[in-house]
Protein backbone atom coordinates (compact mmCIF):
# COMPACT_ATOMS: atom_id res chain seq x y z
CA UNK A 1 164.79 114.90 19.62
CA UNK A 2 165.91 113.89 15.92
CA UNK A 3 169.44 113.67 14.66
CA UNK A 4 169.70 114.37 10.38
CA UNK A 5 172.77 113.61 8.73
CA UNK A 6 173.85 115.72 5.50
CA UNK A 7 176.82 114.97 3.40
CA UNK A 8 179.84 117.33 3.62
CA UNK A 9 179.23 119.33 0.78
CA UNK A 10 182.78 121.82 1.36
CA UNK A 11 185.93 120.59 -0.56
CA UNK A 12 188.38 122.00 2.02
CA UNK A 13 189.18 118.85 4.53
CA UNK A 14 191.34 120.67 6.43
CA UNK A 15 188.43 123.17 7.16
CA UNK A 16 188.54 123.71 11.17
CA UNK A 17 184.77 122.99 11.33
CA UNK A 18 185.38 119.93 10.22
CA UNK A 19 184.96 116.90 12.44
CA UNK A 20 185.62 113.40 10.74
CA UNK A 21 183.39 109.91 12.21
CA UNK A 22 184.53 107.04 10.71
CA UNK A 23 182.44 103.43 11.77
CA UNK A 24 183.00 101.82 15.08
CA UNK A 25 184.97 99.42 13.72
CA UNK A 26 187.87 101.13 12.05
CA UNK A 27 190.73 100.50 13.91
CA UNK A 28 192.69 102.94 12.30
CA UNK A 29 191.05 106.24 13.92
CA UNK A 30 191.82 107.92 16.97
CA UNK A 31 187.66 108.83 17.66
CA UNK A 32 186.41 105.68 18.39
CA UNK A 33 188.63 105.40 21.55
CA UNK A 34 189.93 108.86 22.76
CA UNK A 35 189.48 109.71 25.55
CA UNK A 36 190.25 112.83 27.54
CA UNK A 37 193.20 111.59 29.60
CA UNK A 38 194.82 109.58 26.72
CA UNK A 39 193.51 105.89 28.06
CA UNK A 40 191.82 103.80 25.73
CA UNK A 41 187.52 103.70 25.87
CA UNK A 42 184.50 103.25 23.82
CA UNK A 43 183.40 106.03 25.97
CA UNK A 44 183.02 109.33 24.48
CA UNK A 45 184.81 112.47 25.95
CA UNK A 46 182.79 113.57 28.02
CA UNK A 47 181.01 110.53 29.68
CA UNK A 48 184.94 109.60 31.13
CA UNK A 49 185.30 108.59 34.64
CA UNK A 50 187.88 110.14 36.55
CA UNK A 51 191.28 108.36 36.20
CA UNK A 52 192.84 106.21 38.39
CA UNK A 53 196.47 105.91 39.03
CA UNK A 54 196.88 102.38 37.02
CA UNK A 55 194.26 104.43 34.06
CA UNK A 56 196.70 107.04 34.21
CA UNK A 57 200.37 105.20 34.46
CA UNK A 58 198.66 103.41 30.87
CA UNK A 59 197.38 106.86 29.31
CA UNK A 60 201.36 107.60 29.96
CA UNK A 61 202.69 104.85 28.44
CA UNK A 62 199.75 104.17 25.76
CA UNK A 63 198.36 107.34 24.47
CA UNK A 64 201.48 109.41 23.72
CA UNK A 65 200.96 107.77 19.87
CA UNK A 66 204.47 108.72 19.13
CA UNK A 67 204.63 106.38 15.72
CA UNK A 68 201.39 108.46 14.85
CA UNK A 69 203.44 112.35 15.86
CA UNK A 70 206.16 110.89 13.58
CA UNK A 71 204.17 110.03 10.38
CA UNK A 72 202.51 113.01 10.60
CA UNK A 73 205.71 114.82 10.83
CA UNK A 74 207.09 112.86 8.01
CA UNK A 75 203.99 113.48 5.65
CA UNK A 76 203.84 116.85 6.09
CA UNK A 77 207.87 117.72 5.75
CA UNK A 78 206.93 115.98 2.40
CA UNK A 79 203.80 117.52 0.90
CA UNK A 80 203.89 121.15 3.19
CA UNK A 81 207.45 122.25 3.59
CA UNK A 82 206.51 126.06 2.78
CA UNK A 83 203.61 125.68 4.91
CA UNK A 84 205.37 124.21 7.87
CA UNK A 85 208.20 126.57 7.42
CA UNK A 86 205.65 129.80 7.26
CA UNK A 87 203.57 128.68 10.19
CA UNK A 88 206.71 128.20 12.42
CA UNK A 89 206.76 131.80 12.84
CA UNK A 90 202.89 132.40 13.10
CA UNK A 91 203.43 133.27 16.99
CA UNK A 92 206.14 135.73 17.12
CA UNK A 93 203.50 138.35 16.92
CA UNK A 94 202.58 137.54 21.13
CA UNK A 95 206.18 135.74 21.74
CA UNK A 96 208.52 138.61 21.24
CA UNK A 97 206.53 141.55 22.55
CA UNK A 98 205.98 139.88 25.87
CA UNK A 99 209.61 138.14 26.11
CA UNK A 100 211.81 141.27 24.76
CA UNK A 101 209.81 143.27 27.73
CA UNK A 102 210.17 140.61 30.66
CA UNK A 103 213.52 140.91 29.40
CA UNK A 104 214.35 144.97 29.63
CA UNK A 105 212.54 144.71 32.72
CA UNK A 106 215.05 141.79 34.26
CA UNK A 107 212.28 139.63 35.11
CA UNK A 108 213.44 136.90 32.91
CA UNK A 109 216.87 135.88 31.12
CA UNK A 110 216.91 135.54 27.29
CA UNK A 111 219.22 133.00 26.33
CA UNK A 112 217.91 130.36 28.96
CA UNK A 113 214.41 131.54 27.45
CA UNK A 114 215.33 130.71 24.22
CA UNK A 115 217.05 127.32 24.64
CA UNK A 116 214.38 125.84 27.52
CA UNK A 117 211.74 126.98 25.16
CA UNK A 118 213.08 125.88 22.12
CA UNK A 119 213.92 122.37 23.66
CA UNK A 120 210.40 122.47 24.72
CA UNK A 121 208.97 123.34 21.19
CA UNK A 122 211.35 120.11 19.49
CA UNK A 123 210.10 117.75 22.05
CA UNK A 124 206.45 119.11 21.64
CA UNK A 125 206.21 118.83 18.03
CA UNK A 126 208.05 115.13 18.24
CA UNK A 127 205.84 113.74 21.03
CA UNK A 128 202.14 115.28 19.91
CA UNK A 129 202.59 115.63 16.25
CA UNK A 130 200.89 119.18 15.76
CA UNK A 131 202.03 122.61 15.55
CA UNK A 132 201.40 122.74 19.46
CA UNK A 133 203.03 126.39 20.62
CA UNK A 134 205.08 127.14 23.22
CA UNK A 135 203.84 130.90 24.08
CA UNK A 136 204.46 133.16 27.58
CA UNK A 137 201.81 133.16 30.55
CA UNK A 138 200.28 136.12 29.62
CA UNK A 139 198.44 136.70 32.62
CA UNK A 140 201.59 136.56 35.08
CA UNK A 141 203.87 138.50 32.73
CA UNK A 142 201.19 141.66 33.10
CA UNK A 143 201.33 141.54 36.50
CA UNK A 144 205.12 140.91 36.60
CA UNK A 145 205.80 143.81 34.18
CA UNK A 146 203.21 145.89 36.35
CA UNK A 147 204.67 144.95 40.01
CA UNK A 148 208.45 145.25 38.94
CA UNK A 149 208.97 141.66 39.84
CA UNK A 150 212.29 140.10 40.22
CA UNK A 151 213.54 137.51 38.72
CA UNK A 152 213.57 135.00 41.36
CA UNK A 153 210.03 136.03 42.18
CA UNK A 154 208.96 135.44 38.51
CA UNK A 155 211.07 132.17 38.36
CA UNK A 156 208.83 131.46 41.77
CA UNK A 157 205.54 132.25 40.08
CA UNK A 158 205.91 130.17 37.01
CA UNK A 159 207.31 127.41 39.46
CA UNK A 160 204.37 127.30 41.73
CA UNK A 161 201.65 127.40 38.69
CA UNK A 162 203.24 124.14 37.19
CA UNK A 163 203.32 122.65 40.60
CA UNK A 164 199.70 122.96 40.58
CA UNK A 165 198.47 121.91 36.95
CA UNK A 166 201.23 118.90 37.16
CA UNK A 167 199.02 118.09 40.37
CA UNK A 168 195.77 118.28 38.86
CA UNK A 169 197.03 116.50 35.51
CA UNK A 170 198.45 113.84 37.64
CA UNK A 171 195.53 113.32 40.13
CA UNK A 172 192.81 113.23 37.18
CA UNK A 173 191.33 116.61 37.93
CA UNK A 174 191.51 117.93 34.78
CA UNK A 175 189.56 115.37 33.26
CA UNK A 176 186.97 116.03 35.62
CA UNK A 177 187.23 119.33 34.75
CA UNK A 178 186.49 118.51 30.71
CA UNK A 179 183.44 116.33 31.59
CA UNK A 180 182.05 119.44 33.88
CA UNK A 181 182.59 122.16 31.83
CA UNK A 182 179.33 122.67 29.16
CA UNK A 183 181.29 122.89 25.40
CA UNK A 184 179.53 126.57 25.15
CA UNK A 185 182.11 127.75 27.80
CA UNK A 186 184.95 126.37 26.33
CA UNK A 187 183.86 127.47 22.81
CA UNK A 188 183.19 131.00 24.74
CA UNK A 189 186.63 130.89 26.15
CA UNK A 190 188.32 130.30 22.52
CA UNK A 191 185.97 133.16 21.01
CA UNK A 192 186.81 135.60 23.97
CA UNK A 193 190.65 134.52 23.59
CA UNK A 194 190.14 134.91 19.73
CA UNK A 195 189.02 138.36 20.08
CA UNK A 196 191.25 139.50 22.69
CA UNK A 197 193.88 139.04 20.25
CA UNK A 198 192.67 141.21 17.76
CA UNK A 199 191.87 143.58 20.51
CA UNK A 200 195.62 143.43 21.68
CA UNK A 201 196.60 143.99 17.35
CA UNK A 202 194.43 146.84 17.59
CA UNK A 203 196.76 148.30 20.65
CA UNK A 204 199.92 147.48 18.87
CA UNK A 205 198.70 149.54 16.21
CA UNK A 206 196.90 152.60 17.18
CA UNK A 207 200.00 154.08 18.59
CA UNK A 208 201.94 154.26 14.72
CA UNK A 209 201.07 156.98 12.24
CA UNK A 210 200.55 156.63 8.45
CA UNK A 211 203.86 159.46 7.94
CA UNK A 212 205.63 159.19 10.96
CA UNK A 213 209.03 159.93 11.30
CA UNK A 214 209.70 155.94 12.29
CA UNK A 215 210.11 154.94 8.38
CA UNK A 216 210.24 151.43 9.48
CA UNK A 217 207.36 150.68 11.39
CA UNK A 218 203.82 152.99 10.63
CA UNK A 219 200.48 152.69 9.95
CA UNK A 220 201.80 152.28 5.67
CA UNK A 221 203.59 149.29 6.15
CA UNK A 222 200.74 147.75 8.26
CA UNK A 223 197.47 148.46 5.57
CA UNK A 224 200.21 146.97 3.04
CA UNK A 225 200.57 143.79 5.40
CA UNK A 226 196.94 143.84 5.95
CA UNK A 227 196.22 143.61 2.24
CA UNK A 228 198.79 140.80 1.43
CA UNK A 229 197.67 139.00 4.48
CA UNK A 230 193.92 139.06 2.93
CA UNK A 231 194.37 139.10 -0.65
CA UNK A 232 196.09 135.80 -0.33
CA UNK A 233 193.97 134.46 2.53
CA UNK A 234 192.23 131.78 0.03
CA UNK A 235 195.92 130.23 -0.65
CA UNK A 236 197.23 130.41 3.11
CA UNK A 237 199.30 127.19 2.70
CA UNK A 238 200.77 127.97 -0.33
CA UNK A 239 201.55 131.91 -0.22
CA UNK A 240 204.17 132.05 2.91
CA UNK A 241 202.95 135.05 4.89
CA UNK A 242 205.19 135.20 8.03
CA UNK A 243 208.23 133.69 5.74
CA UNK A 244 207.93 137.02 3.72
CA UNK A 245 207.59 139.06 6.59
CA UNK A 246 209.46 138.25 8.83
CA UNK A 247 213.13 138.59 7.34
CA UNK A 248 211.87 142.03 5.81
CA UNK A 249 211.03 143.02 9.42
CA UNK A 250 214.55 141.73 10.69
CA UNK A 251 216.01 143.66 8.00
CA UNK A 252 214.37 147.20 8.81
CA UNK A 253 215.14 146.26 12.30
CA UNK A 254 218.66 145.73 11.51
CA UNK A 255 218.74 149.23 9.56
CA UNK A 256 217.64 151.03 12.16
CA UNK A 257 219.90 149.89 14.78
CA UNK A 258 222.69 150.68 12.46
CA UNK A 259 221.51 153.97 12.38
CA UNK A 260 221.31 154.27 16.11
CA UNK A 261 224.22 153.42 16.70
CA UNK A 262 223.34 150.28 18.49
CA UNK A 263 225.14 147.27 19.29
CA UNK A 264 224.14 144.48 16.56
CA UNK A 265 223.42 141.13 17.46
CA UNK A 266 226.74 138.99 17.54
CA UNK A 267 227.91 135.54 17.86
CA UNK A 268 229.31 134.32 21.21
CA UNK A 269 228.89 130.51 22.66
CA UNK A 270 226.57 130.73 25.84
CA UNK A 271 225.42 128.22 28.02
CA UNK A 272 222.58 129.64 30.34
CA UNK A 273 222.72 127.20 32.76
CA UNK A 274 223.16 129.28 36.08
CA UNK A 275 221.15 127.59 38.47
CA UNK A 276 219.11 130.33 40.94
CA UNK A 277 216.84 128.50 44.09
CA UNK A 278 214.37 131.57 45.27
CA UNK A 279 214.19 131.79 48.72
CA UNK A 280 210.52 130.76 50.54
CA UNK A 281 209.81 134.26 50.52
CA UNK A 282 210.32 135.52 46.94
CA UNK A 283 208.49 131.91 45.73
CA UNK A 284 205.63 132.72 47.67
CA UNK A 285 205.42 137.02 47.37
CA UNK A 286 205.94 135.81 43.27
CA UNK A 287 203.08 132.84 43.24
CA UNK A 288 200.64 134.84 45.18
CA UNK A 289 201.01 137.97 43.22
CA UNK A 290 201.90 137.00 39.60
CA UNK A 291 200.73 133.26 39.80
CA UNK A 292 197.65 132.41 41.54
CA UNK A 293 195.78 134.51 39.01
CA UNK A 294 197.72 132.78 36.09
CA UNK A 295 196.38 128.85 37.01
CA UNK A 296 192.23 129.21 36.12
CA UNK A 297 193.47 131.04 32.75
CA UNK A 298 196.36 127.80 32.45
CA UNK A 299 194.36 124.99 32.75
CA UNK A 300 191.01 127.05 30.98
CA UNK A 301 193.01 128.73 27.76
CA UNK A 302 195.85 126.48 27.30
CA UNK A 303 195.31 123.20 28.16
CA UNK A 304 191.01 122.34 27.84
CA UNK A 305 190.50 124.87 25.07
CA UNK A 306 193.63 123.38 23.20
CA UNK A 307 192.43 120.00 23.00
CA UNK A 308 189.62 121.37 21.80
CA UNK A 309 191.02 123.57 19.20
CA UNK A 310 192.88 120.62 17.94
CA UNK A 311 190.05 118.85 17.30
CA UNK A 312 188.33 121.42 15.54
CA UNK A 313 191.54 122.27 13.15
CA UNK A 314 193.45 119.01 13.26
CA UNK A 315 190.59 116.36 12.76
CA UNK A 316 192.65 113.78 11.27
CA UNK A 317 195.17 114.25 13.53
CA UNK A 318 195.22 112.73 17.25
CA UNK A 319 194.78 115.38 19.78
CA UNK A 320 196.97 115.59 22.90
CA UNK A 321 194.83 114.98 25.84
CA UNK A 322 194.18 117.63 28.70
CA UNK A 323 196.06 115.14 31.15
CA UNK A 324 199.77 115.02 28.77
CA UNK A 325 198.97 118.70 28.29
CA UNK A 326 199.06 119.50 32.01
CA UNK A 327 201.98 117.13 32.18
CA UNK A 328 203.82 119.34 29.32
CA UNK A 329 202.98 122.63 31.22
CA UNK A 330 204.48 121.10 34.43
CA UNK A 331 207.76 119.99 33.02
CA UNK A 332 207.71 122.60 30.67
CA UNK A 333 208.47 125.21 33.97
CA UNK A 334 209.59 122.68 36.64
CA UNK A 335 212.85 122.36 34.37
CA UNK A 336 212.82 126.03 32.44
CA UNK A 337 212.30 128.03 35.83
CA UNK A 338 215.08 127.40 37.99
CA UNK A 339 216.99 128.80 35.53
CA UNK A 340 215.47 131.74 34.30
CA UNK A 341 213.57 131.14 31.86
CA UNK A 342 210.11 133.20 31.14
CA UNK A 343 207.20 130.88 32.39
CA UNK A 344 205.03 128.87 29.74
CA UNK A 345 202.77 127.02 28.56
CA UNK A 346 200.45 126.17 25.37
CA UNK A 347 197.87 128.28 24.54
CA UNK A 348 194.69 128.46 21.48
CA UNK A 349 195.92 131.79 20.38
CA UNK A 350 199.35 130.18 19.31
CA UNK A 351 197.69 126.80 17.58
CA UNK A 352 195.34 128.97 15.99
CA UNK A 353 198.09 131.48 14.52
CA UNK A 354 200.88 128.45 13.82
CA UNK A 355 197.61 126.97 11.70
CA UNK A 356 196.66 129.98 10.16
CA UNK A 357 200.18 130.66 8.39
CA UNK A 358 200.19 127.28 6.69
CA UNK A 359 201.69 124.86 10.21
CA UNK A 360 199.92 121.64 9.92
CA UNK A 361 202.10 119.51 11.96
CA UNK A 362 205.03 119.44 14.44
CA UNK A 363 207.61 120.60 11.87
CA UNK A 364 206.94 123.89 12.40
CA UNK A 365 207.92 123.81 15.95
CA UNK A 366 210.42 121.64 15.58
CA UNK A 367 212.26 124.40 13.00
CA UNK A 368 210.83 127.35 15.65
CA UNK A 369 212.48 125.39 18.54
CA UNK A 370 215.88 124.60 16.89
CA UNK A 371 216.14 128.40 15.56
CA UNK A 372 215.03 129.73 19.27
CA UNK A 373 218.24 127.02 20.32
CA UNK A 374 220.69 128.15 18.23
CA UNK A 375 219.93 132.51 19.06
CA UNK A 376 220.11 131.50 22.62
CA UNK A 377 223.53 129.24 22.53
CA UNK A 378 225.26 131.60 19.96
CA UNK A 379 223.13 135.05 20.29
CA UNK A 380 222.03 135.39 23.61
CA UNK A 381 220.98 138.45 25.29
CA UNK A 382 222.73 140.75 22.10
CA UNK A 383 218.78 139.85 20.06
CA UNK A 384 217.25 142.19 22.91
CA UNK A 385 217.63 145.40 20.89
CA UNK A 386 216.65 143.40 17.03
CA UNK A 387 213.70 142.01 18.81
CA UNK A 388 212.77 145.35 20.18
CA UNK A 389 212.90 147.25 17.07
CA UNK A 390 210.95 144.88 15.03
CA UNK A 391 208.05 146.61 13.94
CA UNK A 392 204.83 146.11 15.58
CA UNK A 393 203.09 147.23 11.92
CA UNK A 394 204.11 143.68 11.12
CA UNK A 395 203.42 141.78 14.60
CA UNK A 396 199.92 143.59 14.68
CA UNK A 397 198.90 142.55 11.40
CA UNK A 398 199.90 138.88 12.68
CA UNK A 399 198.26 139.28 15.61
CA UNK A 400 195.27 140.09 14.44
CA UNK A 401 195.32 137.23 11.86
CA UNK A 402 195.95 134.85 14.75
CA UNK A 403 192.60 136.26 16.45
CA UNK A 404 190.58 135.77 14.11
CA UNK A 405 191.33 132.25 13.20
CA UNK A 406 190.55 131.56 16.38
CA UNK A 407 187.45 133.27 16.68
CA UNK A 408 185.92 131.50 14.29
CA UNK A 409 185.79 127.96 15.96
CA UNK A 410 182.44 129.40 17.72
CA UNK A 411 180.58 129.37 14.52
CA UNK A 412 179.90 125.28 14.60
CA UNK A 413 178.66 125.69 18.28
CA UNK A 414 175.02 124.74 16.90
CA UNK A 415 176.03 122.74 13.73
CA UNK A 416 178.96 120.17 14.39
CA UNK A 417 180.32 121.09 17.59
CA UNK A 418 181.88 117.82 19.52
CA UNK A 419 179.21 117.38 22.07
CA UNK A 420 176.60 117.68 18.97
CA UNK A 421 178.54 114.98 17.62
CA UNK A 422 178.24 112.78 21.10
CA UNK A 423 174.79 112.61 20.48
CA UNK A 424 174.75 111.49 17.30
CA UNK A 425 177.66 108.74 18.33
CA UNK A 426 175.13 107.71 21.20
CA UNK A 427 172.04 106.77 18.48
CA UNK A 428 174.38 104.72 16.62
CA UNK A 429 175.38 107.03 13.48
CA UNK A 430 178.50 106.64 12.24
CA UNK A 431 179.41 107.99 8.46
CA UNK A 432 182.88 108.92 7.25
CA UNK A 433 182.33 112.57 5.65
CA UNK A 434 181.01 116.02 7.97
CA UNK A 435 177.65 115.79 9.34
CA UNK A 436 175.46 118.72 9.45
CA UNK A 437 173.71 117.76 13.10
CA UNK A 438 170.31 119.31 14.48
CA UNK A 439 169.92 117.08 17.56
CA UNK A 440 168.79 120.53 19.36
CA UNK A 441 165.77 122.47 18.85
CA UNK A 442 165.48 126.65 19.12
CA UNK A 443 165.75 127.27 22.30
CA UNK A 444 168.29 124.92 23.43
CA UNK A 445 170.35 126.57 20.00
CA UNK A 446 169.42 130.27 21.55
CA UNK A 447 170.53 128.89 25.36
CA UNK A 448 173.76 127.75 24.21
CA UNK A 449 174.82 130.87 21.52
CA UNK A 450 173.39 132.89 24.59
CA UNK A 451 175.94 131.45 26.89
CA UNK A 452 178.93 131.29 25.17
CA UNK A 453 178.51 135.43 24.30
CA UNK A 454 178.19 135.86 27.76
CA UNK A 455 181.61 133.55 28.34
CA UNK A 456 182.87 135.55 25.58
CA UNK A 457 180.82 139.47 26.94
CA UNK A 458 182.58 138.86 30.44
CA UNK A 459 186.05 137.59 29.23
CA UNK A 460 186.51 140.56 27.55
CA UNK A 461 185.31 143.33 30.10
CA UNK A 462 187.46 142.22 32.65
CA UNK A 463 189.90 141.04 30.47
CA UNK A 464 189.82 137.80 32.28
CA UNK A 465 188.89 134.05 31.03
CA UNK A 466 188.03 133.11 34.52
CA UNK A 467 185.41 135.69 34.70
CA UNK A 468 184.24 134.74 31.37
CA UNK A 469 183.82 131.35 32.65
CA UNK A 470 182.31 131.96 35.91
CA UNK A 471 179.47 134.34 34.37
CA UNK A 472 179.24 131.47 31.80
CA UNK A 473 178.55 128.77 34.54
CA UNK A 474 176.38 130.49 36.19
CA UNK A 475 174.54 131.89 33.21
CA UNK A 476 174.18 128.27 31.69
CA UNK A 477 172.76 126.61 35.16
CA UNK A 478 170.31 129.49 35.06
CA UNK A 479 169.33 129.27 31.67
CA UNK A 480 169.10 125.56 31.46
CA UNK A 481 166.86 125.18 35.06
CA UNK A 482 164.67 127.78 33.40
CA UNK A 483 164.17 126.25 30.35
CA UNK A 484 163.95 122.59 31.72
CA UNK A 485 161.10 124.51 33.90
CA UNK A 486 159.14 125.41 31.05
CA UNK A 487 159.19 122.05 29.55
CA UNK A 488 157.82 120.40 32.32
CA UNK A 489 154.43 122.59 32.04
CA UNK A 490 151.61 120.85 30.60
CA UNK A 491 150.69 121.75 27.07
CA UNK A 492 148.82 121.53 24.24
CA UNK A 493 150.79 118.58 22.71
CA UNK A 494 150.70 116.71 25.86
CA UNK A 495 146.72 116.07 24.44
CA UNK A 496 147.75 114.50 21.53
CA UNK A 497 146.46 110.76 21.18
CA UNK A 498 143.30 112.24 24.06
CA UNK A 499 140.93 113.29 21.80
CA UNK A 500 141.53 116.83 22.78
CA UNK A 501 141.98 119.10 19.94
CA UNK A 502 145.73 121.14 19.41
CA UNK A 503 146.23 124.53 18.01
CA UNK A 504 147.34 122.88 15.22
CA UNK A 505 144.09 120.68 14.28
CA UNK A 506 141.99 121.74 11.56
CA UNK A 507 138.35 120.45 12.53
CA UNK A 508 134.89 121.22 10.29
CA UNK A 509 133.56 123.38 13.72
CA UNK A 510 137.11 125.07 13.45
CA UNK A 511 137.26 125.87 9.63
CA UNK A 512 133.47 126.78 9.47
């Protein structure tokens, strides 16, 4: 097996392929010691024992690299404001849809939404450092939505799935987890969450017209956004997308409740702190309808696939580790819940959006969270009927966008992908630009595209990442058996060094 190195030949260094090694000794990198739970190791990721309770009481206390969050904060508040500012808003297009209906449907209250989530996005973006979102469990709002759930028994289900990934976080099992799951699954996951995005954009969409009688919100307004979003795709950073967007959407939404007749959104100092306790029953009718089905797709989508992500789109950046991620998730609904507040977590569709519209640190969430603070303190539930009108011309088109950004992680799966990178770490080559890696030959290339498509095939006909990574399992231990099979047979370049002549030999008898 032979490892080349190339130089990095791109000029973007921000390019989400891109995967920085600097030299063992550099004590200023995160690379050389990361390790999946946040402890310190020479180890790489994937070669990390599980924790123990002393590993993990010092990955608490060591790895949070809050000095590290803060100059990152501080560089980019400097050098990206209109990127920051743009890419706070790169998530509305899943936020709103899903937390206006959970709403209407009284399976959630707004304003203790707003302010729990908010609170969560500050103390995200000032703990980790990156534009890490704070997006709804999409998986238990479907089924909440679907099953008329109450309140309690949503407040139950998102209570219950933190209970269990603060568990596993907190025991080490997610770490186990990392070092178990093949990086073709994960990048299978991403690709099948990628495209299930643009799959939902596609459903916002196909229901507007290009002259319908909505003026605001048809299929015009989203081939114009569609264009703008594309024709300035090559200066993301520096054209603000959402910025533009966004207030023009709030302003046709604000038009047309006018017209209606509606109630406008108006100022009025709320505090939604009204403590609700559901009873054993509605916790467990809640977990085991809306919640059980929401932990594989926690722990898969938003916690191991957004370390991941990170990695791939923040490489100079420190990326939170699946064990403070879990942590986050736990708190996140242990504290939100009990009052109300829509269930959450972090999830690749959100980094990937926040990143796509210019977010390149945790200022963006940090301005996201104190907005979402102040609508639900002064606002409250009167942003119900804005939020509902915006138009989903816009949201689509933003959507989409966020898809495929995330998408296109899988295309380093055979070029610089992170265990790719392991290998080359393991024979000693370190270098401090991209390498372009070919530790792999064909059919180990063809096993692992192979694999994550069928991650990626199954995700998205059962619209389910656990599916997608069961079939992905199972498909990789059946590929890989095979092919390790077929390279224990004896062959022709076993006779090499024998005397015995190879297919390849060109002899006097042979040529004659």
């Amino acid at each position: 097996m032979y490892l080349t190195v190339a130089p990095h030949t791109s000029g973007h260094s921000e390019n989400h392929n891109s995967m920085s090694h600097p030299p063992p000794n550099d004590p200023t990198s995160w690379q050389q010691y990361e390790s999946t739970d946040g402890a310190m190791s020479t180890h790489s990721v994937h070669s990390e024992p599980l924790p123990t309770r002393r590993r993990i009481v010092r990955a608490l206390t060591e790895g949070l690299e809050i000095t590290g969050a803060f100059r990152n904060n501080w560089r980019n508040l400097l050098r990206n404001k209109t990127g920051e500012l743009s890419g706070a808003f790169g998530d509305l297009g899943t936020l709103v849809p899903i937390m206006v209906a959970l709403s209407s449907a009284g399976c959630i209250n707004l304003p203790a939404t707003l302010v729990f989530s908010g609170a969560w996005n500050v103390l995200s973006g000032l703990i980790f450092g990156i534009p890490l979102p704070v997006q709804p469990m999409k998986a238990l709002a479907a089924v909440a939505l679907s099953r008329n759930l109450t309140q309690a028994e949503t407040m139950g289900a998102g209570i219950g799935v933190a209970a269990m990934v603060m568990l596993f976080a907190l025991t080490g099992t997610l770490v186990k987890m990392v070092d178990l799951i093949p990086l073709p699954i994960i990048k299978g996951i991403q690709v099948g969450a990628g495209l299930s995005l643009c799959l939902t954009a596609g459903n916002m969409l196909s229901g507007l017209e290009l002259n319908g009688t909505i003026w605001y919100d048809n299929l015009f307004w989203a081939i114009g956004a569609f264009i703008f979003l594309f024709g300035t795709a090559r200066w993301a950073r520096k054209v603000p997308f959402t910025l533009l967007i966004v207030p023009v959407g709030c302003l046709f939404a604000g038009i047309q409740m006018a017209k209606d007749g509606a109630e406008l959104p108006h100022w009025g100092f709320n505090v939604p702190l009204n403590l609700q306790i559901p009873t054993p029953k509605e916790f467990a009718d809640g977990f085991s309808i809306a919640g059980l089905g929401q932990v594989p797709m926690t722990i898969l989508n938003s916690i191991i696939a957004v370390m991941f992500l990170a990695k791939d789109l923040l490489p100079k950046q420190r990326p939170p580790s699946v064990t403070f991620l879990g942590i986050s998730v736990g708190l996140m609904n242990l504290t939100g819940c009990w009052f109300g507040a829509m269930p959450v977590c972090h999830g690749s569709g959100g980094l990937a959006a926040q990143f796509r519209f210019g977010a390149r640190s945790g200022i963006s969430i940090i301005i996201l969270g104190s907005i979402k603070i102040v609508l639900g303190l002064m606002i409250g539930d009167s942003m119900v009927g804005l939020l509902d009108r915006f138009p989903k011309s816009f949201l689509g088109i933003m959507v989409f966008a966020a898809g495929m950004e995330l998408a296109a992680v899988g295309q380093n799966l055979n070029s610089t992908a992170h265990d790719l990178q392991q290998l080359e770490e393991e024979a000693g080559i370190f270098h401090d630009h991209e390498a372009t890696i070919d530790p792999v030959d064909k059919v180990t290339e063809d096993t692992r595209w192979r694999v994550m498509m069928v991650t990626v095939g199954m995700f998205l006909a059962f619209h389910n990442c656990f599916i997608g990574f069961l079939a992905g399992l199972v498909a990789y231990r059946m590929m890989s058996a095979a092919n390790k099979k077929e390279r224990s047979k004896p062959s022709w370049d076993s006779d090499i060094g024998s005397g015995a002549v190879t297919p390849h030999e060109t002899t006097p008898l042979l040529s004659a």
